[in-house]
N, C-alpha and C. Protein backbone atom coordinates (compact mmCIF):
# COMPACT_ATOMS: atom_id res chain seq x y z
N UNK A 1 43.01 -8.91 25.53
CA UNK A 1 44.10 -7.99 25.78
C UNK A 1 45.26 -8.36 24.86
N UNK A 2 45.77 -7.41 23.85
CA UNK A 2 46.62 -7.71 23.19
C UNK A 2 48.53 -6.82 23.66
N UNK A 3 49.12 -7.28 23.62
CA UNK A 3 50.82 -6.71 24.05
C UNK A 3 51.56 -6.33 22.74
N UNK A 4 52.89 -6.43 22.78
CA UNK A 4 53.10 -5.76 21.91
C UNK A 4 53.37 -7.24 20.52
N UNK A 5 53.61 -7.91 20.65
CA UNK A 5 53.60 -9.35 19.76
C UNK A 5 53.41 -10.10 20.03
N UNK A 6 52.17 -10.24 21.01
CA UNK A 6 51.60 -11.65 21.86
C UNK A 6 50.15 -11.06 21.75
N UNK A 7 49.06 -12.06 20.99
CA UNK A 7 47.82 -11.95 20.50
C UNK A 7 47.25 -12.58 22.47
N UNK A 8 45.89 -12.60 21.99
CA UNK A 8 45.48 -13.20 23.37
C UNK A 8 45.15 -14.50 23.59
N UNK A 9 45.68 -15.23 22.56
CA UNK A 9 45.90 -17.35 22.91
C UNK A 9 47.71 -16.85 22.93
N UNK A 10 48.42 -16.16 22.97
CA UNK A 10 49.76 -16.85 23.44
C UNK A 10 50.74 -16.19 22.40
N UNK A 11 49.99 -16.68 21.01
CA UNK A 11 50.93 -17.22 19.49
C UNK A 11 51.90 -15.73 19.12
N UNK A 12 52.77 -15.76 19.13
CA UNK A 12 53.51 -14.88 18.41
C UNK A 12 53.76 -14.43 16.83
N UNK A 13 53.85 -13.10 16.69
CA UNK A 13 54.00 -12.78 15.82
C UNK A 13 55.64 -12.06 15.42
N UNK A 14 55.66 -12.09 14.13
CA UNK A 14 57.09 -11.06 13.89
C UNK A 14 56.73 -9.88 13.48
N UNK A 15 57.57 -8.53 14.15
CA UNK A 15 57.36 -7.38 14.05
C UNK A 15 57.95 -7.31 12.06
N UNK A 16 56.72 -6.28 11.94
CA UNK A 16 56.89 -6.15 10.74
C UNK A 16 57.57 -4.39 10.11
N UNK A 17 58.51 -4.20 11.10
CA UNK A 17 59.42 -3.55 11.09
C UNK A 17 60.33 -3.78 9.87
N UNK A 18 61.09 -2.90 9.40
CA UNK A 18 62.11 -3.07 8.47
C UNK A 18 61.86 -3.58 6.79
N UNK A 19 62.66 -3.98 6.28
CA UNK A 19 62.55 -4.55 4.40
C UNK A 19 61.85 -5.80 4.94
N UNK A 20 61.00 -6.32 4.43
CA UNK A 20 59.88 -7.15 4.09
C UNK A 20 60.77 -8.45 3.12
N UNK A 21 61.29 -7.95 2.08
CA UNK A 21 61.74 -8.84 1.22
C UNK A 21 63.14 -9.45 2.07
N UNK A 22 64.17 -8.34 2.61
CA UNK A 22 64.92 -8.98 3.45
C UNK A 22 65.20 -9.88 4.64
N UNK A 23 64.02 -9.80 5.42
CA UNK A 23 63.47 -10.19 6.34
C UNK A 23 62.81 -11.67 5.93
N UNK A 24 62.33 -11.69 4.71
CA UNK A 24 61.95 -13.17 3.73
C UNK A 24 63.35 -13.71 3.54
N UNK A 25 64.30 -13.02 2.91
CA UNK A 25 65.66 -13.74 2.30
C UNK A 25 65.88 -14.49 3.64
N UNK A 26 65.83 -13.69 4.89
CA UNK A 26 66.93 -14.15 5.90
C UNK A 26 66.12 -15.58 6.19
N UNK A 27 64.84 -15.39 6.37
CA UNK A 27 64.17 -16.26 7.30
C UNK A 27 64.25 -17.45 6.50
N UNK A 28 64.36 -17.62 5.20
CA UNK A 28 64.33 -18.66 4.01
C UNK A 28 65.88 -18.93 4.17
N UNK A 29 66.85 -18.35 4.12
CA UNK A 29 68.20 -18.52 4.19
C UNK A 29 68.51 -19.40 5.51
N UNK A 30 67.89 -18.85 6.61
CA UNK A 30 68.44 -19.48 8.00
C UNK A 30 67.66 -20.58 7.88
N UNK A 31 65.99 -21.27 7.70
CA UNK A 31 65.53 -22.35 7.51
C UNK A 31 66.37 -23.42 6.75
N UNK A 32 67.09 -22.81 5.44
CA UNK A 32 67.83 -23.82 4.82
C UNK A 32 69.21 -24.16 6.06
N UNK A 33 70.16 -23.04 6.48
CA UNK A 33 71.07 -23.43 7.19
C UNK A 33 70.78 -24.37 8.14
N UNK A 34 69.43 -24.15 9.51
CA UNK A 34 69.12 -25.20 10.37
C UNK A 34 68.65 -26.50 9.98
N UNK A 35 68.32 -26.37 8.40
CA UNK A 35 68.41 -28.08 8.27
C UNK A 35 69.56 -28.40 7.52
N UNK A 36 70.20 -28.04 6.95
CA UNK A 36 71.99 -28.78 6.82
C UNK A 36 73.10 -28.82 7.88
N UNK A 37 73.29 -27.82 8.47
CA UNK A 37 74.54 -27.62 9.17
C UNK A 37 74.20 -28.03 11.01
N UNK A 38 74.49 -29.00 11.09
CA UNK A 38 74.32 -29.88 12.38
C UNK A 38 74.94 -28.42 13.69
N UNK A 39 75.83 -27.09 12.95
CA UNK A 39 76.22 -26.29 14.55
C UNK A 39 74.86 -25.36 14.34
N UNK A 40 74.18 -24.88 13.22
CA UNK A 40 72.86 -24.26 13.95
C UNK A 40 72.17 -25.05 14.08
N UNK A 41 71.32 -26.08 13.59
CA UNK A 41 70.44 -26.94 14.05
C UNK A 41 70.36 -27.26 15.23
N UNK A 42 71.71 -27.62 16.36
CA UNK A 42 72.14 -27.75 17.42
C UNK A 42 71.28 -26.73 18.45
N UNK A 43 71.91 -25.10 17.89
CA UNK A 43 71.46 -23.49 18.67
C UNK A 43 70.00 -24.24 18.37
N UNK A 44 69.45 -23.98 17.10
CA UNK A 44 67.87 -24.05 17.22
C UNK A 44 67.12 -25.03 18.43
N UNK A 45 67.61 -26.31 18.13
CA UNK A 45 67.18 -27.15 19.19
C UNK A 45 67.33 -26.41 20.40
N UNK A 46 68.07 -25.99 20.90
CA UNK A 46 68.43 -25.58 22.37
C UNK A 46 67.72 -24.39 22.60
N UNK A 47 67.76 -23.36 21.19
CA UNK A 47 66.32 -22.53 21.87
C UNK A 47 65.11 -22.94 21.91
N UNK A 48 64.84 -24.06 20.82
CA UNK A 48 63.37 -24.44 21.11
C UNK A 48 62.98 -25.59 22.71
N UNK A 49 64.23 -25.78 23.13
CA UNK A 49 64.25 -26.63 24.43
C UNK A 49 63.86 -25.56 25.75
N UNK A 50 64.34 -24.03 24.87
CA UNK A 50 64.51 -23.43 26.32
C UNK A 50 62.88 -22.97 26.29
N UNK A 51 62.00 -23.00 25.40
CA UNK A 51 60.56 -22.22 25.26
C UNK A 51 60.08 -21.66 24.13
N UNK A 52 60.98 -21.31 23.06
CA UNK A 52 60.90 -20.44 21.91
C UNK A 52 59.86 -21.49 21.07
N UNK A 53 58.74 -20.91 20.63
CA UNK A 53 58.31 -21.23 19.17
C UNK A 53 59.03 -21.33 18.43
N UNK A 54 59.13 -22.49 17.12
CA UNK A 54 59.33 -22.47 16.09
C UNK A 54 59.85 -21.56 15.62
N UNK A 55 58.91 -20.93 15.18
CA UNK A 55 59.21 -19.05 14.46
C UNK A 55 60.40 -18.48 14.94
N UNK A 56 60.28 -18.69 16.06
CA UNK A 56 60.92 -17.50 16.82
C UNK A 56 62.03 -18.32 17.05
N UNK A 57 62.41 -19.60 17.17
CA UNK A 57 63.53 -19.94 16.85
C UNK A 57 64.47 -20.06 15.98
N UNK A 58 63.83 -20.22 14.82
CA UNK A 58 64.38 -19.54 13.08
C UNK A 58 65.01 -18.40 13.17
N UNK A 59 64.24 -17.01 14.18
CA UNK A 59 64.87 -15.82 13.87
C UNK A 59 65.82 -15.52 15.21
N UNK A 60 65.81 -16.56 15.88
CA UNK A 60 67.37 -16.44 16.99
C UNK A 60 68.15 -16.92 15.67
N UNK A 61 67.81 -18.36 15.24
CA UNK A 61 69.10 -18.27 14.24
C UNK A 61 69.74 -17.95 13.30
N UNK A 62 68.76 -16.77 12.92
CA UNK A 62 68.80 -16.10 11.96
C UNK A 62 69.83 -14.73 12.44
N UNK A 63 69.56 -14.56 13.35
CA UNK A 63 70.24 -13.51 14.22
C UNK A 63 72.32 -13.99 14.66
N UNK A 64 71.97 -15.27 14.93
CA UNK A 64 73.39 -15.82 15.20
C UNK A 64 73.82 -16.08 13.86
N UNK A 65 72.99 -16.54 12.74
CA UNK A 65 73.96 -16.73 11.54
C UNK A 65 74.27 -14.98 10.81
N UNK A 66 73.72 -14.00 11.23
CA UNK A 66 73.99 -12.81 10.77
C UNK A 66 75.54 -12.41 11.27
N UNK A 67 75.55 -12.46 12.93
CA UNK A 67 76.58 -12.44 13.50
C UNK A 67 77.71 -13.32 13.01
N UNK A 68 77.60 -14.12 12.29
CA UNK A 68 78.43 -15.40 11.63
C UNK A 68 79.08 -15.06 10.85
N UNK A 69 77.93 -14.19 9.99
CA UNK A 69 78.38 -13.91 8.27
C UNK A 69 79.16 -12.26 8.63
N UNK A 70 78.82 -11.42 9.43
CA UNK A 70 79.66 -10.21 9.33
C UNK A 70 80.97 -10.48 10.20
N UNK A 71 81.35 -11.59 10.99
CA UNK A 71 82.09 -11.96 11.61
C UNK A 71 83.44 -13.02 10.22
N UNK A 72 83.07 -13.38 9.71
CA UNK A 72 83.43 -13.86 8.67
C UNK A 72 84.00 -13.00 7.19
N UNK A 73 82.91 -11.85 7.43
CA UNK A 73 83.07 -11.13 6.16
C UNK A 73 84.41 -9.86 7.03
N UNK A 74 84.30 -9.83 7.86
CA UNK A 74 85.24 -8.83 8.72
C UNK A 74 86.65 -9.01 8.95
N UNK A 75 86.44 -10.74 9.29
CA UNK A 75 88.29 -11.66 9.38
C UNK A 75 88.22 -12.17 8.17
N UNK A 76 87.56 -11.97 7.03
CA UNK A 76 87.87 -12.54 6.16
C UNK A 76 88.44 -14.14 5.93
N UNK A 77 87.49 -14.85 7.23
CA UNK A 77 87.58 -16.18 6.78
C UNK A 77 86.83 -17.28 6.20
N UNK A 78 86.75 -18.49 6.82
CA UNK A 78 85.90 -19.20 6.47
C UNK A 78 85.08 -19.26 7.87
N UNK A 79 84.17 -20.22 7.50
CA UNK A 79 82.88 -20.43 8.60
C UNK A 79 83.77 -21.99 9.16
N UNK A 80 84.19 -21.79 10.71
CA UNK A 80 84.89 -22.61 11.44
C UNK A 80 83.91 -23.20 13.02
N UNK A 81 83.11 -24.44 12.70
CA UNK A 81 82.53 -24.37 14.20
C UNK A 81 83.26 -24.13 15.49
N UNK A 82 84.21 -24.43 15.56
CA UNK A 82 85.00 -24.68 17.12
C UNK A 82 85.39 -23.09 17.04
N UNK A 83 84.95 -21.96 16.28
CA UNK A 83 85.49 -20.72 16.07
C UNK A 83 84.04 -19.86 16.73
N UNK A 84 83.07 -20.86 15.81
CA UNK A 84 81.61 -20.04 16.47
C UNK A 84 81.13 -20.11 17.58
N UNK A 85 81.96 -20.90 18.42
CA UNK A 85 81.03 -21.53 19.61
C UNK A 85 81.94 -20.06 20.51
């Protein structure tokens, strides 16, 4: 029995919805951010504590660093942790 992104051992997949190449930039972009910057690495850990795969923890943080960057590009500032939390 297959659902809508859950095969029948469990493993998840990513919907392959939307730009292909963008969807590469982000996921390559946010992998580099969760291993330098100790405030996503932090989020990642804590979703992968709460249940999330791997994968699928990349693209929560991929999702919060989106929110980061149009939040940034909007106040026109810099990237401030005690701002993101």
């Amino acid at each position: 029995m297959k659902s809508k992104n859950i095969d029948l051992y469990g493993t998840t997949k990513v919907s392959k919805r939307g730009n292909g190449h963008l969807r590469r930039a982000i996921y390559l972009m946010t992998a580099s951010v969760v291993s330098q910057n100790t405030f996503f690495k932090a989020y990642f850990l804590k979703r992968k504590r709460e249940g999330l795969v791997p994968q699928k923890g990349i693209f929560a943080g991929a999702h919060k660093l989106i929110r980061v960057i149009f939040a940034m590009l909007s106040q026109q500032t810099y990237f401030k942790v005690k701002e993101a939390i």
